[in-house]
Protein backbone atom coordinates (compact mmCIF):
# COMPACT_ATOMS: atom_id res chain seq x y z
CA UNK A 1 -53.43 -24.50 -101.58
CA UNK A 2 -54.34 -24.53 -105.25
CA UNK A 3 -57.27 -26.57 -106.56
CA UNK A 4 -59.26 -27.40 -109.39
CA UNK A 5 -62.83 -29.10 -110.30
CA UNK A 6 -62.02 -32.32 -112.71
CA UNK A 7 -64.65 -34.24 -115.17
CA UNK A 8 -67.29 -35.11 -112.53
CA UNK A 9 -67.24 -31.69 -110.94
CA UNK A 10 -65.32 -32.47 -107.85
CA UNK A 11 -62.72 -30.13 -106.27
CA UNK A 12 -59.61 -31.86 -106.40
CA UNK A 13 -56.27 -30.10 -104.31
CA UNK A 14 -52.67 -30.01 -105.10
CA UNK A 15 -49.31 -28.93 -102.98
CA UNK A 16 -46.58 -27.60 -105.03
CA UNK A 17 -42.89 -27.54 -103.68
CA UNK A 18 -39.80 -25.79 -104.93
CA UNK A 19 -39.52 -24.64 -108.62
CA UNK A 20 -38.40 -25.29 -112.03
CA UNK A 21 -39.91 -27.90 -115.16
CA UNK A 22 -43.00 -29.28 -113.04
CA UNK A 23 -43.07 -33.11 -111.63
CA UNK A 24 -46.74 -34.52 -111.10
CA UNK A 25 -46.68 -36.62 -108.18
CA UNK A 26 -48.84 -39.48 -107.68
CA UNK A 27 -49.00 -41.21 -104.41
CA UNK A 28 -49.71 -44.64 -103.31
CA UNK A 29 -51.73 -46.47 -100.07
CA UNK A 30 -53.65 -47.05 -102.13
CA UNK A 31 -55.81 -43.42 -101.46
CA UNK A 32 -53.18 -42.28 -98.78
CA UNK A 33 -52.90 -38.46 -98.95
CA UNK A 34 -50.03 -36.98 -100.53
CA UNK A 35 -48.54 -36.00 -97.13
CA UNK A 36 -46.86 -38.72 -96.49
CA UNK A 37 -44.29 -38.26 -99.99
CA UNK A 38 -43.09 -35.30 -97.84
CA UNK A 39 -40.57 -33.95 -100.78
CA UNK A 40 -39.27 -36.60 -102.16
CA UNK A 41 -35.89 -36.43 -100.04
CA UNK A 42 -35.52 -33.01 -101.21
CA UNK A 43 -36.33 -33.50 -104.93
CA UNK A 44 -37.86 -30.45 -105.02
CA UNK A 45 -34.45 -28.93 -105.24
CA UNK A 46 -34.33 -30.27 -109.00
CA UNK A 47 -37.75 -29.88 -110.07
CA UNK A 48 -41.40 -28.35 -108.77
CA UNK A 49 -43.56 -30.78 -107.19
CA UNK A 50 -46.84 -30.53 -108.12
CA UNK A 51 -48.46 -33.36 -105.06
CA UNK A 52 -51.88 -34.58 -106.16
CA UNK A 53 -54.53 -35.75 -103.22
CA UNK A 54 -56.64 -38.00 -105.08
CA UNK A 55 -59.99 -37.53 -104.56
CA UNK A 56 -61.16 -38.71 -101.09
CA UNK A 57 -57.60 -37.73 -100.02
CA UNK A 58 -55.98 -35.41 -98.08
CA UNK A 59 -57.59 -32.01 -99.19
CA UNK A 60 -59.55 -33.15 -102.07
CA UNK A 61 -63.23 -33.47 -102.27
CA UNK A 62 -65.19 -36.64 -101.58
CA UNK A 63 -66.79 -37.43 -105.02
CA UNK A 64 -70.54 -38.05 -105.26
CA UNK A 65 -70.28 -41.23 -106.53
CA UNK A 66 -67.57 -43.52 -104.70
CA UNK A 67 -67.44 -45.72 -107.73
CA UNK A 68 -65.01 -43.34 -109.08
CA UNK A 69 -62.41 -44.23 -106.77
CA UNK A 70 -61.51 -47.06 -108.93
CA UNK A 71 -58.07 -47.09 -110.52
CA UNK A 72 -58.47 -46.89 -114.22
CA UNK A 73 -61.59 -43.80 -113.13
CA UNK A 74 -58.66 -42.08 -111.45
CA UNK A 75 -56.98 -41.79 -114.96
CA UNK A 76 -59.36 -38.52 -116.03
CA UNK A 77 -58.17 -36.99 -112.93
CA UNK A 78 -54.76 -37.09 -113.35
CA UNK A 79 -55.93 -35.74 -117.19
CA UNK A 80 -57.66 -32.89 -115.65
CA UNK A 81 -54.88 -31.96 -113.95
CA UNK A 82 -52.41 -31.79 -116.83
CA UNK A 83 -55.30 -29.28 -118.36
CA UNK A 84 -55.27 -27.67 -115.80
CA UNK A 85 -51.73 -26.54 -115.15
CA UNK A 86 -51.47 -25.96 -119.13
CA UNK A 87 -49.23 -28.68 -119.95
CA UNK A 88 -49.07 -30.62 -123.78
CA UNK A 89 -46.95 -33.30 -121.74
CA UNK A 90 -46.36 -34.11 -118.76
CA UNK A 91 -43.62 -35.73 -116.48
CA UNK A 92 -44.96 -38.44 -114.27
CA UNK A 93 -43.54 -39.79 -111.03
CA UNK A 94 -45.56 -42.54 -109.10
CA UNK A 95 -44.99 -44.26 -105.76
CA UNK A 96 -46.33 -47.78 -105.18
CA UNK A 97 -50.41 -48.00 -105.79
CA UNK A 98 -50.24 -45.26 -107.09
CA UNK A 99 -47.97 -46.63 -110.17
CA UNK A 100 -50.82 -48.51 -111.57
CA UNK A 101 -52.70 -45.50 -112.33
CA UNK A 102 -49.12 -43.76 -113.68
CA UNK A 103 -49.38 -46.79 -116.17
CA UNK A 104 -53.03 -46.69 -117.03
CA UNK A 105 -52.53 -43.06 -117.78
CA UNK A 106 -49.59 -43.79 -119.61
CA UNK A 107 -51.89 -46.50 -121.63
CA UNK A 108 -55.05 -44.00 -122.37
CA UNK A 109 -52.59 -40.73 -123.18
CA UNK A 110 -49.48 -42.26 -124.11
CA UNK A 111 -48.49 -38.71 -126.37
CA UNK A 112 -49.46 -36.52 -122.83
CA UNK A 113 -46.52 -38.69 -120.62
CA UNK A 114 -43.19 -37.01 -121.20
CA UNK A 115 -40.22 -39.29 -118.46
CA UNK A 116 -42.11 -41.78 -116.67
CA UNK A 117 -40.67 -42.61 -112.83
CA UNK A 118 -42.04 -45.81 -111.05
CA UNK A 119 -41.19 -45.83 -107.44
CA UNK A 120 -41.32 -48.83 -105.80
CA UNK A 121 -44.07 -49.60 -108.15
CA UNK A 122 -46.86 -51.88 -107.65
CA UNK A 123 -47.47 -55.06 -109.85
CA UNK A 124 -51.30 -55.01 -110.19
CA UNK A 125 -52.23 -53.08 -113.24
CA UNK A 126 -49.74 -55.78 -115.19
CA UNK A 127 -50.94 -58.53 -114.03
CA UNK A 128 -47.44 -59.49 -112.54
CA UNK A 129 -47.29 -61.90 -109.68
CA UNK A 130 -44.35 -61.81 -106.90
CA UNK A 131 -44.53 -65.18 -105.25
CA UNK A 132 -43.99 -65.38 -101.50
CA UNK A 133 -40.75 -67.17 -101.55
CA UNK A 134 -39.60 -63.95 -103.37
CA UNK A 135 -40.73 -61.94 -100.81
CA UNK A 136 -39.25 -64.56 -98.19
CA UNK A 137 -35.99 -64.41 -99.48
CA UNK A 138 -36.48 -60.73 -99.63
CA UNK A 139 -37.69 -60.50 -95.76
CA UNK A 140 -34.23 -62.94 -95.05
CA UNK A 141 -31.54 -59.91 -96.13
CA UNK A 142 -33.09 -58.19 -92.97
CA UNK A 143 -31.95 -61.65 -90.25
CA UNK A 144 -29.20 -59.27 -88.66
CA UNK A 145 -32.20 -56.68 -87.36
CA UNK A 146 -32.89 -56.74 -83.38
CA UNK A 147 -36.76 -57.07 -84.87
CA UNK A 148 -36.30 -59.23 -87.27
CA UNK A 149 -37.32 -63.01 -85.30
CA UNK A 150 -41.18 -61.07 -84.07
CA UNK A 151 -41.05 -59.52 -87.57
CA UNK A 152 -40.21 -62.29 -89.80
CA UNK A 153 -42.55 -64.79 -87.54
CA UNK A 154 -45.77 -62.52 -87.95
CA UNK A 155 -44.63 -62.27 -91.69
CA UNK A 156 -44.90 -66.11 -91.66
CA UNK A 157 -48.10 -66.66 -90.13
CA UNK A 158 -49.20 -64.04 -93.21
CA UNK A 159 -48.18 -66.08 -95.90
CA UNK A 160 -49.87 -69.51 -93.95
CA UNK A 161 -53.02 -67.55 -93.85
CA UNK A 162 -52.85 -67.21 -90.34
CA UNK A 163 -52.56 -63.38 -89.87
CA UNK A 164 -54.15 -61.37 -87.49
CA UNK A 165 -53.93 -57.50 -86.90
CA UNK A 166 -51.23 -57.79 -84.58
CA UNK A 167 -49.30 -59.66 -87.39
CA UNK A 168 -49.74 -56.64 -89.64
CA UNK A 169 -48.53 -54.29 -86.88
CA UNK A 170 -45.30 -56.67 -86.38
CA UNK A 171 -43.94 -56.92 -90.02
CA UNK A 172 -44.10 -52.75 -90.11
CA UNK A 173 -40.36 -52.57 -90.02
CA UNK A 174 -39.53 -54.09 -93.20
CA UNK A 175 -41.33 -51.45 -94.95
CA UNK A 176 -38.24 -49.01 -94.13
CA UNK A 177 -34.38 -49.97 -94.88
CA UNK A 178 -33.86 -48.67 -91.38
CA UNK A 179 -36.61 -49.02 -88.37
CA UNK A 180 -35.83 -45.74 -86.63
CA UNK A 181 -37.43 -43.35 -85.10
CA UNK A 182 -38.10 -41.34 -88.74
CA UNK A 183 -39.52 -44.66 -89.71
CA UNK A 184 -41.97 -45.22 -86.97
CA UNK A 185 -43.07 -41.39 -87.36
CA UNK A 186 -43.99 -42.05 -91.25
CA UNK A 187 -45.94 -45.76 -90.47
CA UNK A 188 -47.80 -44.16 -87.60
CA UNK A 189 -48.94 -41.38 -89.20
CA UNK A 190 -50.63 -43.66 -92.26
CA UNK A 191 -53.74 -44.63 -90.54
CA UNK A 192 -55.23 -40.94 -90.86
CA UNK A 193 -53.67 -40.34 -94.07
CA UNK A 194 -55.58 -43.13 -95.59
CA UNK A 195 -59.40 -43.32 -97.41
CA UNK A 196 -60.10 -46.88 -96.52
CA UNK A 197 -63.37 -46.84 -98.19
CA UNK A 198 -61.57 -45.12 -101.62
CA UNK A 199 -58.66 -47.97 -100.89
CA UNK A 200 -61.16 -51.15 -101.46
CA UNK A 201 -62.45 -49.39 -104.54
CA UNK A 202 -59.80 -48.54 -106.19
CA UNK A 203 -58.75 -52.03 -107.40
CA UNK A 204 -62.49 -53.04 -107.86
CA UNK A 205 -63.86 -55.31 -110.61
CA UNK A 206 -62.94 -53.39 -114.09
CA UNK A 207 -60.15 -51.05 -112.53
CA UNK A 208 -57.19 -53.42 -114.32
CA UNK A 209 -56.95 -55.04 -118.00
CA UNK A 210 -53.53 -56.04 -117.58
CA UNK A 211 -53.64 -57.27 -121.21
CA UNK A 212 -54.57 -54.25 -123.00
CA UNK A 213 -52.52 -52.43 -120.37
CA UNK A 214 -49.04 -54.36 -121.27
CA UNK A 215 -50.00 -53.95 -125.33
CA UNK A 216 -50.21 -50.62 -125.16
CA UNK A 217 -46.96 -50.11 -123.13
CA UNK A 218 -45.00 -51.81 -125.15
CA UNK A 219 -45.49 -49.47 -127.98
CA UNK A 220 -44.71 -46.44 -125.18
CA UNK A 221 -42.20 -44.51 -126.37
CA UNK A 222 -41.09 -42.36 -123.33
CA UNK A 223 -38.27 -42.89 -120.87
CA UNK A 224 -39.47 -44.75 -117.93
CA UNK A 225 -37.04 -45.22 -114.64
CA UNK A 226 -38.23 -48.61 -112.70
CA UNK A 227 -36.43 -47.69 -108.76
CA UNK A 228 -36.35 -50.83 -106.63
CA UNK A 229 -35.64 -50.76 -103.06
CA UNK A 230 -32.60 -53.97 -102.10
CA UNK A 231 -34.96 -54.69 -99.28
CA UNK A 232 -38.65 -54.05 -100.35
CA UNK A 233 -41.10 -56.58 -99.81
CA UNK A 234 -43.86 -54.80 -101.57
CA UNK A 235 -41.61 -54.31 -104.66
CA UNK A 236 -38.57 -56.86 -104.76
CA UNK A 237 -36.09 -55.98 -107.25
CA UNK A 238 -36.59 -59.46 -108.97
CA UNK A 239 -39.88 -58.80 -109.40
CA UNK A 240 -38.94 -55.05 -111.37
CA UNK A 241 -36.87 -56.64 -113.30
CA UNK A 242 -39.92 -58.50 -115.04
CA UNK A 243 -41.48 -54.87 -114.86
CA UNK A 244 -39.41 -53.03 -116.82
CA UNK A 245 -39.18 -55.90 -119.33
CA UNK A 246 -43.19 -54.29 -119.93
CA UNK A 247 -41.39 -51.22 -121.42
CA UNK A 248 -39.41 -50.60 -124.06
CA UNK A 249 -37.69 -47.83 -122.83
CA UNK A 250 -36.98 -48.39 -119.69
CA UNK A 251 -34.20 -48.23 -116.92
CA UNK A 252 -33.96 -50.10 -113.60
CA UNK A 253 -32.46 -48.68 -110.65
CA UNK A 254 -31.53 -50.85 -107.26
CA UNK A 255 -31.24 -48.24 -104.20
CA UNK A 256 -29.30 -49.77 -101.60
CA UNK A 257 -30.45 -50.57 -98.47
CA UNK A 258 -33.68 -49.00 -99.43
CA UNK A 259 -37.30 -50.52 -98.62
CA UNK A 260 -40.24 -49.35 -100.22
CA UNK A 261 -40.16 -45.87 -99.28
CA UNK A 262 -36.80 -45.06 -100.96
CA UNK A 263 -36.42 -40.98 -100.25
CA UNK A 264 -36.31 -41.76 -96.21
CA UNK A 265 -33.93 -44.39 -96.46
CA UNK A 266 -31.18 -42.46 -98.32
CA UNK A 267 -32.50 -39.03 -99.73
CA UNK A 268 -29.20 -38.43 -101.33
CA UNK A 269 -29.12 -41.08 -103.33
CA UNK A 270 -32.58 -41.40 -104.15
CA UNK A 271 -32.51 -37.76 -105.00
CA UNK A 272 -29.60 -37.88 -107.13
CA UNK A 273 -31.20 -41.24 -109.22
CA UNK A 274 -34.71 -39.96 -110.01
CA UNK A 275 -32.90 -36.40 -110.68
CA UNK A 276 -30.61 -37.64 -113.08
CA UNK A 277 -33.58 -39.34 -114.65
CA UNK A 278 -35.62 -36.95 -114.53
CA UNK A 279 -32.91 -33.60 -115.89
């Protein structure tokens, strides 16, 4: 398992899978160990992998100070990567969380970013708001599911401010475009994946501008690839649409069927989207 020491000293690891032009991957959680990206639905056919655990994560160090877990602090590791592997530019995929520091990396080292890939992406570092009857109208697609009435009534008493932990556990399926047994494998193996400590940091006070963050993306002149998932919650594909409307340069991709974990809910087609993209 290769590693490296970034600014601050601290041993940061990678896992690299297949070969060819290399693909940094940044993962989500927020903090969640790379692990759980697996590869990519077998995207490591097309290009090598290169899987950073963010520090806290996975194999990576814990830093000395636990301030640096916030977002826009991430942004020198990801630098410190591309260093390290020799790059001038780099391509970028992101899942989720981890999409807002794609974008704030994309902000501070806009020459470094070579195809930009937004999975699922999340909404924070712009500043973008998805309003629960989005993500109510979203949650309805999924009435013909034998889960959906426990699901859908735990995801209720969450938006009336009524949730409890058992409410959290209940809306788990529409995560995945299908709840099998794949599905419950990947949510149940989260928990230990996760920093929780590094998650409540990293969208501390200071971690997003969303101002500066939008001005400087409009002016980004690199291919970015927004892919939605038709039944994502987290990431509804109304809400991308306002997303890639950030870049100039950018492409938006629906998967079918797909929640917000794309590559498990149809690897082929994910594969042969973010490929394409990607060349």
């Amino acid at each position: 398992m290769p590693t490296f020491s970034t600014y601050d000293e601290t041993k940061l690891a990678y896992h690299v899978f297949g070969e060819g032009p290399p693909l940094i991957c940044l993962p989500g959680g927020p903090m969640q160990a790379s692990a759980y990206l697996g590869e990519l639905g077998g995207l490591s056919a097309h290009r090598q992998l290169i899987m950073l655990d963010l520090r806290g994560t996975g194999e990576s160090a814990v830093p000395a100070d636990t301030a640096s877990y916030r977002c826009d602090r991430l942004v020198g590791d990801v630098e410190a990567l591309r260093e390290h592997l020799g790059l001038d530019r780099v391509d970028l995929l992101a899942h989720s969380a981890g999409t807002n520091l794609a974008v704030r990396y994309a902000e501070r080292h806009p020459e470094r970013v070579g195809r930009l890939a937004l999975i699922t992406p999340s909404v924070a570092a712009l500043g973008i708001v998805v309003a629960g009857e989005v993500r109510r109208e979203t949650a309805l697609l999924r009435r013909g599911e034998p889960w959906f009435p426990e699901a859908f009534a735990a995801l209720e008493a969450i938006f009336g401010g009524k949730a409890t932990a058992d409410s959290w556990s209940a809306v788990a399926p529409f995560w995945y475009g299908r709840w099998d047994e794949a599905a419950r494998a990947h949510k149940a193996a989260e928990d230990g994946q996760k920093n929780g400590e590094a998650a409540a940091a990293f969208g501390g006070e200071g971690a997003f501008d969303p101002e500066a963050t939008r001005a400087a993306l409009a002016r980004l002149g690199s291919p970015v690839l927004l892919l939605a998932g038709e039944v994502d919650l987290n990431s509804p594909p109304g809400a991308m649409a306002e997303v890639a409307e950030v870049f100039p340069h950018a492409e938006l991709v629906v998967q079918p069927g797909a929640g917000h974990f794309p590559w498990l809910d149809d690897a082929d087609r994910f594969v042969a989207a973010t490929s394409t993209f990607l060349g």
